[in-house]
PDB file of N, CA and C in Angstrom:
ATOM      1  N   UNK A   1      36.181  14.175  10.931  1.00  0.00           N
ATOM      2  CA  UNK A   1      37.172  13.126  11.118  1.00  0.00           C
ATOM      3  C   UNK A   1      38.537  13.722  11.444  1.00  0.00           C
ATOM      4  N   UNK A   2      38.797  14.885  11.269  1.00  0.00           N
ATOM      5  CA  UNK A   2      39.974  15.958  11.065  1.00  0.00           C
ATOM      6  C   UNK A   2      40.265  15.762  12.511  1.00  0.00           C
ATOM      7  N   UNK A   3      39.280  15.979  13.579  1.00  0.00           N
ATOM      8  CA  UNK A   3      39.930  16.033  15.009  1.00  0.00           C
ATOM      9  C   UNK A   3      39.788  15.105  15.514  1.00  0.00           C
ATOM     10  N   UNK A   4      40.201  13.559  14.539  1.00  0.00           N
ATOM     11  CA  UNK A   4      40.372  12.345  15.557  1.00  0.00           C
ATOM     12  C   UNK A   4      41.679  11.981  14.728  1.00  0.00           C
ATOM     13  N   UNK A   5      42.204  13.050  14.347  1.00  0.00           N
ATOM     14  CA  UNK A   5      43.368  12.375  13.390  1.00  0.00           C
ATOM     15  C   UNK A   5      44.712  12.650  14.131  1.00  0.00           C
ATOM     16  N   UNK A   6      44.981  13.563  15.299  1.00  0.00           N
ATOM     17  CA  UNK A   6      45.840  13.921  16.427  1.00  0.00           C
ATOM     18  C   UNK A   6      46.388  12.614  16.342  1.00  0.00           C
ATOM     19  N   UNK A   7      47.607  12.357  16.436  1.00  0.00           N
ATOM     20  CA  UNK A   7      48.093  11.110  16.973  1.00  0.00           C
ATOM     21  C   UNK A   7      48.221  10.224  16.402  1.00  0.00           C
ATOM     22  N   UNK A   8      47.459   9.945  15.209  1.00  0.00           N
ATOM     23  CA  UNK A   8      47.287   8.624  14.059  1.00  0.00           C
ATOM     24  C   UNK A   8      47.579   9.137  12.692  1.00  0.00           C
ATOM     25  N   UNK A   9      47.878   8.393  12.176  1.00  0.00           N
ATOM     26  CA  UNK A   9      48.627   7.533  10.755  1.00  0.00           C
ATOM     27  C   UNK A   9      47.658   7.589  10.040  1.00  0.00           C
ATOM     28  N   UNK A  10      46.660   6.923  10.760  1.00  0.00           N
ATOM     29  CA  UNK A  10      45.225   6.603   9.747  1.00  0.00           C
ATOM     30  C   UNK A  10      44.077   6.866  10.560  1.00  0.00           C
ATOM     31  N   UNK A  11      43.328   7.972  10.141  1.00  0.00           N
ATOM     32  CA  UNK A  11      41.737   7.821  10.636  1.00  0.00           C
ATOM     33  C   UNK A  11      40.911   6.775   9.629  1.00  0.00           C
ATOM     34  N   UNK A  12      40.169   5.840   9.766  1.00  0.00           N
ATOM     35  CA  UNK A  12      39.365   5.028   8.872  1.00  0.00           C
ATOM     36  C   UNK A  12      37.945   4.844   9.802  1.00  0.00           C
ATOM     37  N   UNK A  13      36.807   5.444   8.645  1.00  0.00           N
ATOM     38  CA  UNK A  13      35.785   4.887   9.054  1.00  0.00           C
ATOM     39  C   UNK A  13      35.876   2.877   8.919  1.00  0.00           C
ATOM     40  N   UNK A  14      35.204   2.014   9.622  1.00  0.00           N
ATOM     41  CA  UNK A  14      34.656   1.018   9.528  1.00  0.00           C
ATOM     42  C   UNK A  14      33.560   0.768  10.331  1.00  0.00           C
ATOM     43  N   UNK A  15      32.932   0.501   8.996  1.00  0.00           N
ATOM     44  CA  UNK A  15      31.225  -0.028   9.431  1.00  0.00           C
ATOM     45  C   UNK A  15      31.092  -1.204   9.157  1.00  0.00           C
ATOM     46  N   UNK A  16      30.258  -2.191   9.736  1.00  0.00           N
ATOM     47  CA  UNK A  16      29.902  -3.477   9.687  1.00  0.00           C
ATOM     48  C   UNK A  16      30.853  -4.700   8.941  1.00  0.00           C
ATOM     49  N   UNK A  17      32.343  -3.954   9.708  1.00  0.00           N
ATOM     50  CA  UNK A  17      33.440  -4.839   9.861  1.00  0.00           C
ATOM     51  C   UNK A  17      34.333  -4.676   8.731  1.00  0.00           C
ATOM     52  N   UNK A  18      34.151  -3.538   7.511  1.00  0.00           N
ATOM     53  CA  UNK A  18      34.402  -3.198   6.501  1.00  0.00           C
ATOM     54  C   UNK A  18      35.579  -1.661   6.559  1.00  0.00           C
ATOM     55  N   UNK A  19      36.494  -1.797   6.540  1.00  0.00           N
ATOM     56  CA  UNK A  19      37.476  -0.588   6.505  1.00  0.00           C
ATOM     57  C   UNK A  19      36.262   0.016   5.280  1.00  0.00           C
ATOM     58  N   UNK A  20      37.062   1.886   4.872  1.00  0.00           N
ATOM     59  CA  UNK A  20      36.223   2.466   4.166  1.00  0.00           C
ATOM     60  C   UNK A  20      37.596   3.277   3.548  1.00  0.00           C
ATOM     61  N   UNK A  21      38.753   3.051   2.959  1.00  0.00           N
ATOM     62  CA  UNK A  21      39.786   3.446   2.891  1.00  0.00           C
ATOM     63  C   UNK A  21      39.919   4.424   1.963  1.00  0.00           C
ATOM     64  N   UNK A  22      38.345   4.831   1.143  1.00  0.00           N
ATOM     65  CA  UNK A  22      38.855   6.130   0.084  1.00  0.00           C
ATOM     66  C   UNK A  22      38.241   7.352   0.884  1.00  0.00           C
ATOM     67  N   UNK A  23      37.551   6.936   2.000  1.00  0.00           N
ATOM     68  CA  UNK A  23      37.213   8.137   3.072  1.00  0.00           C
ATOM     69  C   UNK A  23      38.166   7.943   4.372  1.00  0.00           C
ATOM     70  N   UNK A  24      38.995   7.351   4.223  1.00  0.00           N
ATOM     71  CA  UNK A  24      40.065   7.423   5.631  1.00  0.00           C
ATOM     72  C   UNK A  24      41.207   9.045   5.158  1.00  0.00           C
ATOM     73  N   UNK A  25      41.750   9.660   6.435  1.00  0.00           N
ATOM     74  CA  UNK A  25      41.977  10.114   6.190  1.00  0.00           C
ATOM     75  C   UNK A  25      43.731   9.554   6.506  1.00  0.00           C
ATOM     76  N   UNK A  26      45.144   9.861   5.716  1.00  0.00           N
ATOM     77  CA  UNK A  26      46.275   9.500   6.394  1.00  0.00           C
ATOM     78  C   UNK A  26      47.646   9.986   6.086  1.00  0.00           C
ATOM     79  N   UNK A  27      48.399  10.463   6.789  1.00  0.00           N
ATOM     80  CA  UNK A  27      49.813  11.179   7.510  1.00  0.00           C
ATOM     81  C   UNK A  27      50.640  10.740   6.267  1.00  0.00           C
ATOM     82  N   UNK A  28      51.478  11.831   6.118  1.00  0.00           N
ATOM     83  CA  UNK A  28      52.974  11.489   5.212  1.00  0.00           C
ATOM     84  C   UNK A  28      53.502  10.378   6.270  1.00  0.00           C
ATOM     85  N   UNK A  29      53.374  10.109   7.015  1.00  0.00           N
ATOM     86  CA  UNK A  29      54.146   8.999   7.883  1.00  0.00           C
ATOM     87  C   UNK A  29      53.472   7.164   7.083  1.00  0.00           C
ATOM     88  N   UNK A  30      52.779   7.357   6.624  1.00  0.00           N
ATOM     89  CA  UNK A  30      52.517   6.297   5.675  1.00  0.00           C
ATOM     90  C   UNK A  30      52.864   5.920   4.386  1.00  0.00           C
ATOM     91  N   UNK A  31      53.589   6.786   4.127  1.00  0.00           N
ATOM     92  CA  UNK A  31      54.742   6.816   2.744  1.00  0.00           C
ATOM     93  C   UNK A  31      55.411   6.153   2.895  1.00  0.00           C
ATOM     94  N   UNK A  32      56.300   5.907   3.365  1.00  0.00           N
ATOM     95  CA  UNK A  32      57.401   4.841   3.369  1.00  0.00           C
ATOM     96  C   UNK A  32      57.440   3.705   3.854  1.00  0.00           C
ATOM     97  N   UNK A  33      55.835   3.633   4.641  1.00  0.00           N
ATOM     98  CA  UNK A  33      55.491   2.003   5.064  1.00  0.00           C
ATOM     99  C   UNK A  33      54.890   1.430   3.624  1.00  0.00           C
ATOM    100  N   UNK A  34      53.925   2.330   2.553  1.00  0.00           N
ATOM    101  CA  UNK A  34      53.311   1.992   1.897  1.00  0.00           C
ATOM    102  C   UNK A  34      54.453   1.485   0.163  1.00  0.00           C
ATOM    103  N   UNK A  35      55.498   2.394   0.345  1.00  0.00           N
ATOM    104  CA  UNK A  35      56.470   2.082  -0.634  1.00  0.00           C
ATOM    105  C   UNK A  35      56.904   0.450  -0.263  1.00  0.00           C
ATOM    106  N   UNK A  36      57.140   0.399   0.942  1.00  0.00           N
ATOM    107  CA  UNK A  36      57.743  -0.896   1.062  1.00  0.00           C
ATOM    108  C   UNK A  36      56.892  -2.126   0.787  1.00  0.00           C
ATOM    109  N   UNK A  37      55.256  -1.831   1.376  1.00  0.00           N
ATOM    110  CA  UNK A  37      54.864  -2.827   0.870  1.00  0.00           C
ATOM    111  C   UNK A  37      54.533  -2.774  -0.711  1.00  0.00           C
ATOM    112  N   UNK A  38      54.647  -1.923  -1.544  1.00  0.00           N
ATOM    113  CA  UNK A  38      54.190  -2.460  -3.038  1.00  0.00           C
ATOM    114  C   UNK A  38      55.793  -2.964  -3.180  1.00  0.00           C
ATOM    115  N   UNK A  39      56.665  -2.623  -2.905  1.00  0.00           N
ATOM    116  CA  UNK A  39      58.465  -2.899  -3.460  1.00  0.00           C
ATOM    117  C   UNK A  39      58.327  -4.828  -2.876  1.00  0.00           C
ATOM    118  N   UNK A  40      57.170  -5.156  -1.900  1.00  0.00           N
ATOM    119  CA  UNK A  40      57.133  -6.437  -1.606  1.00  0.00           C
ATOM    120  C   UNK A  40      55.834  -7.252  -3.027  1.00  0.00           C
ATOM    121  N   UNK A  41      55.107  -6.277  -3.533  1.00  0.00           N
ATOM    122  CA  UNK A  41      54.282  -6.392  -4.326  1.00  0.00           C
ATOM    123  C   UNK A  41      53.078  -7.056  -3.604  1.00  0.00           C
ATOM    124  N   UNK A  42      52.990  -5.997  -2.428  1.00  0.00           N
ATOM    125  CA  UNK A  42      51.946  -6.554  -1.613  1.00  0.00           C
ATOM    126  C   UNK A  42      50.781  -5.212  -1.948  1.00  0.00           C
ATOM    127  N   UNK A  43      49.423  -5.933  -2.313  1.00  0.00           N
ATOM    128  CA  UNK A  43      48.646  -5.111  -3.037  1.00  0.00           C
ATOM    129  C   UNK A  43      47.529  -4.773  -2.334  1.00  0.00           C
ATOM    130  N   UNK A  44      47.455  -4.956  -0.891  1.00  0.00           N
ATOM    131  CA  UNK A  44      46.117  -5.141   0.015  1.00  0.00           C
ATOM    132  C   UNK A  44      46.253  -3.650   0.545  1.00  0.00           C
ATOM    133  N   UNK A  45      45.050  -3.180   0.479  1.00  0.00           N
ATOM    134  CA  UNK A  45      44.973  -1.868   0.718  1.00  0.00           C
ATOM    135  C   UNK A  45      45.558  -1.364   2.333  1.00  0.00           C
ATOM    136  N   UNK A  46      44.968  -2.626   2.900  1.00  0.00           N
ATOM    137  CA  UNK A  46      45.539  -2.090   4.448  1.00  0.00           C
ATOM    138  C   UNK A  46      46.729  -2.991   5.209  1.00  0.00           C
ATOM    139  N   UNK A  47      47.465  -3.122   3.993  1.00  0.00           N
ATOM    140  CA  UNK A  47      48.880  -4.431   3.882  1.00  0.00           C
ATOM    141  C   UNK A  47      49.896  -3.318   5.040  1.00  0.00           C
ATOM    142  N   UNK A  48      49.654  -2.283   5.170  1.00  0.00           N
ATOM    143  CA  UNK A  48      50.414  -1.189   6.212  1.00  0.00           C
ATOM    144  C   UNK A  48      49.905  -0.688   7.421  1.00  0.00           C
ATOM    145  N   UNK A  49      48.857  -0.820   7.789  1.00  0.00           N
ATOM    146  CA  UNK A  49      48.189  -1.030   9.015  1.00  0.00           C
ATOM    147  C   UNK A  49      48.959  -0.788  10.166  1.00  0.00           C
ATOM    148  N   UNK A  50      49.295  -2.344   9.993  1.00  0.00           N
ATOM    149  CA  UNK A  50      50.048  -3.217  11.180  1.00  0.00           C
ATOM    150  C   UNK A  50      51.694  -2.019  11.719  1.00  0.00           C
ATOM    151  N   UNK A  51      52.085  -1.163  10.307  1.00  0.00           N
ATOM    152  CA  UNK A  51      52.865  -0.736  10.896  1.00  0.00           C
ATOM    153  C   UNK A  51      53.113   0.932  11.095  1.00  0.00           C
ATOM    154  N   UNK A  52      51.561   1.460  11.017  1.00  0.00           N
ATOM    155  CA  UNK A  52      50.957   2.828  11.678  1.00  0.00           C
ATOM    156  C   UNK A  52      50.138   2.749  12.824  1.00  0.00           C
ATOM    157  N   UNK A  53      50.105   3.858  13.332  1.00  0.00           N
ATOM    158  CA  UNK A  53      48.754   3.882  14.322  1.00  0.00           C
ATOM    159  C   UNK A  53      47.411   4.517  13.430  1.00  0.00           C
ATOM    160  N   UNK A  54      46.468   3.541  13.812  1.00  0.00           N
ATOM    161  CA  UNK A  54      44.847   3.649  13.096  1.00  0.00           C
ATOM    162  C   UNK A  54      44.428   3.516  14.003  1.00  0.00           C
ATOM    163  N   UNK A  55      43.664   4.493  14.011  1.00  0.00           N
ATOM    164  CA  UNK A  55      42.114   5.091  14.743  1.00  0.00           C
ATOM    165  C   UNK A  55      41.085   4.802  13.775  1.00  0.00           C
ATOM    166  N   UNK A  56      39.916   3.585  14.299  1.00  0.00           N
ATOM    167  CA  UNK A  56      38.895   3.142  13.697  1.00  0.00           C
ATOM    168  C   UNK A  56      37.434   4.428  14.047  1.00  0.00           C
ATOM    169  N   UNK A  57      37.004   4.579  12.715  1.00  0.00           N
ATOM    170  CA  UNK A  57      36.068   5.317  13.532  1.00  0.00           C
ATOM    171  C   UNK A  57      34.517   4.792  13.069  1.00  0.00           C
ATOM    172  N   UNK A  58      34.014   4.127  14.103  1.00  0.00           N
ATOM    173  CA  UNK A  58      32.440   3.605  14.263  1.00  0.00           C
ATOM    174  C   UNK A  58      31.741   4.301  13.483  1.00  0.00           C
ATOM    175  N   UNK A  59      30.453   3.308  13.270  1.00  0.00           N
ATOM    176  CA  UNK A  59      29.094   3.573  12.528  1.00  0.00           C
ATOM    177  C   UNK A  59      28.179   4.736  13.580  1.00  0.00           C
ATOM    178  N   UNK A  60      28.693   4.986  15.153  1.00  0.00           N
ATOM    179  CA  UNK A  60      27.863   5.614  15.305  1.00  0.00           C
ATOM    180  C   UNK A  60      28.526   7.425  15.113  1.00  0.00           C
ATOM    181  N   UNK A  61      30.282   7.586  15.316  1.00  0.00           N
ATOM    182  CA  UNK A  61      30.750   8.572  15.213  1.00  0.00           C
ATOM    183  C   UNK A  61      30.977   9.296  12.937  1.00  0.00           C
ATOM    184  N   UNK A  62      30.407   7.921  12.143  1.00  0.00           N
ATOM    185  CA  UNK A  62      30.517   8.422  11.116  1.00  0.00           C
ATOM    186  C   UNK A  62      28.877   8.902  10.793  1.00  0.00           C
ATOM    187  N   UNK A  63      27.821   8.805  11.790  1.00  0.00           N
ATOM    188  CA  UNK A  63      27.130   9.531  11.799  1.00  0.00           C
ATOM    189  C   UNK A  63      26.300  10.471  12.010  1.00  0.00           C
ATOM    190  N   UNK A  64      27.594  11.459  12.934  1.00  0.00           N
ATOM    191  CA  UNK A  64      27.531  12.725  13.072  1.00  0.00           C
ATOM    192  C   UNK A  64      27.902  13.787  11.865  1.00  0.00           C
ATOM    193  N   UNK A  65      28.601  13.212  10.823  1.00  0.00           N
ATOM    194  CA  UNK A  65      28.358  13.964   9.511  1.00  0.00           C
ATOM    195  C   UNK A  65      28.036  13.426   8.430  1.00  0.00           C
ATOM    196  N   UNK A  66      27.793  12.150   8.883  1.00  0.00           N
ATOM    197  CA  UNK A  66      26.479  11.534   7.383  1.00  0.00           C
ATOM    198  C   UNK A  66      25.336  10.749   8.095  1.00  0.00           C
ATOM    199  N   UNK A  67      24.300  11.847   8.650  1.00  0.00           N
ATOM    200  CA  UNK A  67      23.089  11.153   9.496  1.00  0.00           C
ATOM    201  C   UNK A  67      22.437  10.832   7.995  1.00  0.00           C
ATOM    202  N   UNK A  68      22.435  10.736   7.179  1.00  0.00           N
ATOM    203  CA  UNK A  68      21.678   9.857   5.872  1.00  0.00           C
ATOM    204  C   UNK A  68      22.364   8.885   5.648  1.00  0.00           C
ATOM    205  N   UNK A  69      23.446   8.506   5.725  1.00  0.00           N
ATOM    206  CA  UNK A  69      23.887   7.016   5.504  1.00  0.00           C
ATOM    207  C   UNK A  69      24.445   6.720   4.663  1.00  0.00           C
ATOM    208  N   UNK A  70      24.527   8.331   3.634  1.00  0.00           N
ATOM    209  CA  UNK A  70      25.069   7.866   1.677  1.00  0.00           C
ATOM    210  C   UNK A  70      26.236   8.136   1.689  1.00  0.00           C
ATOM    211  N   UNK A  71      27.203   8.266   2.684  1.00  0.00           N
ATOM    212  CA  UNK A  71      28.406   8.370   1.864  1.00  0.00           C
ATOM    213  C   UNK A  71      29.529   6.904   1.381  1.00  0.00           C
ATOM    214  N   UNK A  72      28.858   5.817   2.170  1.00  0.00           N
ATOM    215  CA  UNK A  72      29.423   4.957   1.802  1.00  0.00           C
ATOM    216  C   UNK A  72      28.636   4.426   0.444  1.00  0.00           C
ATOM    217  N   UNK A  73      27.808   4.868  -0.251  1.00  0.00           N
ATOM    218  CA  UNK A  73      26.798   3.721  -0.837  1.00  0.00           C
ATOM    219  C   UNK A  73      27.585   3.533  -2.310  1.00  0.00           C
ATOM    220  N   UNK A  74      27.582   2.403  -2.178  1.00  0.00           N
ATOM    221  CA  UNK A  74      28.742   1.562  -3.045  1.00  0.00           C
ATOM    222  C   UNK A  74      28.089   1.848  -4.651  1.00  0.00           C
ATOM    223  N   UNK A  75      28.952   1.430  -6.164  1.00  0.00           N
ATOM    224  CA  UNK A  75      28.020   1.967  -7.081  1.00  0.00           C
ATOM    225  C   UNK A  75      28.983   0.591  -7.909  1.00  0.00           C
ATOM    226  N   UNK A  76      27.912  -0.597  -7.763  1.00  0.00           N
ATOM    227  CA  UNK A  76      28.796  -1.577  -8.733  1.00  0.00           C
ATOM    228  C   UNK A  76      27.921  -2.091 -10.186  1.00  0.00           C
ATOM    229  N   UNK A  77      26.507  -1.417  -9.881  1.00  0.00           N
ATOM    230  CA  UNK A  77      25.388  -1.857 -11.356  1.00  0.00           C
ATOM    231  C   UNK A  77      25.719  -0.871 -11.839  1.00  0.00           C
ATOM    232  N   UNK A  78      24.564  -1.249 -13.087  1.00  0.00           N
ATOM    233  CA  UNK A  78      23.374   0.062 -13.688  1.00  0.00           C
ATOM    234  C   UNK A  78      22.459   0.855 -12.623  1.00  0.00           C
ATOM    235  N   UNK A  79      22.067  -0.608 -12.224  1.00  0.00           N
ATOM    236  CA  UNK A  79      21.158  -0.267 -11.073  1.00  0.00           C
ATOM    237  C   UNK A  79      21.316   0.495 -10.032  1.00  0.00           C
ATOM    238  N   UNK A  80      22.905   0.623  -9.269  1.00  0.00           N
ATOM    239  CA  UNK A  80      23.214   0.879  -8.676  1.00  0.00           C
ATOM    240  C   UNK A  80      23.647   2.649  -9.001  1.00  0.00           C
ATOM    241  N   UNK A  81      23.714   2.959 -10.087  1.00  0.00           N
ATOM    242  CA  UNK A  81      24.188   4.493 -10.643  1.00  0.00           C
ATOM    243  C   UNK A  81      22.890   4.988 -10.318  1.00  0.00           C
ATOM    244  N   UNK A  82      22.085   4.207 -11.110  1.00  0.00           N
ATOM    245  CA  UNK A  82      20.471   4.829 -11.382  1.00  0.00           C
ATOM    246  C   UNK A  82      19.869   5.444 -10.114  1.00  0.00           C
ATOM    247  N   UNK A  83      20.156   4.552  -9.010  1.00  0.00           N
ATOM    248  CA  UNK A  83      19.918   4.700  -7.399  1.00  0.00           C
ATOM    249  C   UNK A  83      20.434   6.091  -7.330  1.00  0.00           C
ATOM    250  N   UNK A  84      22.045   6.236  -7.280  1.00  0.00           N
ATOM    251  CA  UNK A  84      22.702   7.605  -6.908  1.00  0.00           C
ATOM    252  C   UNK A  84      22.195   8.603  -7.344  1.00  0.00           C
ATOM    253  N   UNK A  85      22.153   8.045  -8.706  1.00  0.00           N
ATOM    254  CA  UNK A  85      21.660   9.865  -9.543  1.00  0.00           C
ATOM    255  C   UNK A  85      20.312  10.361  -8.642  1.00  0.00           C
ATOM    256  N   UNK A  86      19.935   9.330  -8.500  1.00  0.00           N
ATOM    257  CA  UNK A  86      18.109   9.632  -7.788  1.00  0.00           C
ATOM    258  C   UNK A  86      18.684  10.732  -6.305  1.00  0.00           C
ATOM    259  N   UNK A  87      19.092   9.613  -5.430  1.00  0.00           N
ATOM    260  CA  UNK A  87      19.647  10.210  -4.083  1.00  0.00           C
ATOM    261  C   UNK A  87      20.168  11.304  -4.302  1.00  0.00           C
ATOM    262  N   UNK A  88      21.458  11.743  -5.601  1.00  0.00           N
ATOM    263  CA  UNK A  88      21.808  13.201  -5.894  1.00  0.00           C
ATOM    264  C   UNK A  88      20.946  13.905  -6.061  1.00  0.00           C
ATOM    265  N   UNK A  89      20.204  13.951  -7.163  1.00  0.00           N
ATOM    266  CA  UNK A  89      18.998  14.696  -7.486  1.00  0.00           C
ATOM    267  C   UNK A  89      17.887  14.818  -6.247  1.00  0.00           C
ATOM    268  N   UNK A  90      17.549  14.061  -5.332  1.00  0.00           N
ATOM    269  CA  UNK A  90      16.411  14.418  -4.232  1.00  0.00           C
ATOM    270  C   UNK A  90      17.496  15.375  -2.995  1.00  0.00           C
ATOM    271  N   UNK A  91      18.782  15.092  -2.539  1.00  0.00           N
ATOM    272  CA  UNK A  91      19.607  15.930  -1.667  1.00  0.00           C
ATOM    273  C   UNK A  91      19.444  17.737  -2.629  1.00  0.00           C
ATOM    274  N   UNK A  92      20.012  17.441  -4.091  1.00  0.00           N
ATOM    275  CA  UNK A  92      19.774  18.594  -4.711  1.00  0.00           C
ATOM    276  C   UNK A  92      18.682  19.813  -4.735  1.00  0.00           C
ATOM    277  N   UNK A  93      17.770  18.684  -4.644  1.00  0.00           N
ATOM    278  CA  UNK A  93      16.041  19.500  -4.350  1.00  0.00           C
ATOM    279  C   UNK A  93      16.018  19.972  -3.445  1.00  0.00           C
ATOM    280  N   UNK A  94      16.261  19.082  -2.244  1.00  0.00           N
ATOM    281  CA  UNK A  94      16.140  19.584  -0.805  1.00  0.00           C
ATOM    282  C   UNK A  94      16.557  20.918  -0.487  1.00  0.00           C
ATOM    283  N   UNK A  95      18.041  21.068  -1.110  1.00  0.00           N
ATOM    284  CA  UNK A  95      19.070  21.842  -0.868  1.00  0.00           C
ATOM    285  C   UNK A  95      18.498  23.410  -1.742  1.00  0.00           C
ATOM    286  N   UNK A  96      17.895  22.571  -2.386  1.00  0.00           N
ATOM    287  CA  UNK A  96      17.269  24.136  -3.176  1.00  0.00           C
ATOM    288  C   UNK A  96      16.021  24.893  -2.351  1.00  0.00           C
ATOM    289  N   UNK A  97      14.883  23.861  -2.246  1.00  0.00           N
ATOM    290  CA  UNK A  97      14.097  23.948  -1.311  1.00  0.00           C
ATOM    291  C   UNK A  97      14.185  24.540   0.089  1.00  0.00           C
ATOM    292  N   UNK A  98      15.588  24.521   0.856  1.00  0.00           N
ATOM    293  CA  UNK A  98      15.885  24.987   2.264  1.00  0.00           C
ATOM    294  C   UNK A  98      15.896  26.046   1.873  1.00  0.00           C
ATOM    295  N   UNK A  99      17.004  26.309   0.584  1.00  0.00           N
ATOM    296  CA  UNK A  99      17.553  27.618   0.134  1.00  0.00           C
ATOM    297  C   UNK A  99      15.888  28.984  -0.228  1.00  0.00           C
ATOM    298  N   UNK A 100      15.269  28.435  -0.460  1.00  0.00           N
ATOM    299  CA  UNK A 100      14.296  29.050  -1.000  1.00  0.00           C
ATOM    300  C   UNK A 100      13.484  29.724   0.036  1.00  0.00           C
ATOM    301  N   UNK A 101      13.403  28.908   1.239  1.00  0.00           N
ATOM    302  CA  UNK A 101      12.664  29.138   2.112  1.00  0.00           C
ATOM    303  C   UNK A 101      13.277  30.178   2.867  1.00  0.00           C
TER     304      UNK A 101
END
C-alpha cells in the first residue's frame, strides 16, 4: 500500500463499499484537519476525507498482499474469536510446514 501513498493524505483499502480505516495508511497532513473536526465534536472516522486527498484502494489491488482474504475478518462474537484463533493456528502450521520442507 506504501507505493500508492505518493501524493495522498490517505491510502484506504475499501471493499464492498466499506472504508477499512485501521489498515489505511495516512500523512501528518491529516493532523490538523482531524483536530478540527473532534474541536467540532465530530466523531465519524472519515468526518476529514472531504478535506485530504484519498486514494481508495480496491478488493482486487488489496489482494495482491492478502490473496486469503483475512485481513479484514472482523471479530465481534465468541464465535467469531474461536474462528481467528483457528485461521491463526492453520496459517501457523502452514508456516511451519513450508519452513520444514
Amino acid at each position: 500500500m506504501r507505493k500508492n501513498a505518493e501524493g495522498y493524505d490517505v491510502v484506504i483499502p475499501k471493499l464492498n463499499n466499506y472504508f477499512q480505516p485501521l489498515h489505511a495508511i495516512y500523512s501528518k497532513d491529516c493532523i490538523q484537519p482531524i483536530k478540527e473536526q473532534l474541536h467540532r465534536n465530530d466523531l465519524q472516522v472519515f468526518g476529514f476525507f472531504d478535506r485530504v486527498e484519498v486514494k481508495c484502494i480496491s478488493a482486487g489491488e488489496v489482494k495482491a498482499f492478502d490473496p486469503g482474504g483475512i485481513a479484514f475478518f472482523n471479530i465481534n462474537t465468541k464465535d467469531d474469536t474461536v474462528e481467528a484463533e483457528r485461521i491463526a493456528l492453520d496459517l501457523s502450521l502452514k508456516k511451519a510446514k513450508d519452513f520444514l520442507k
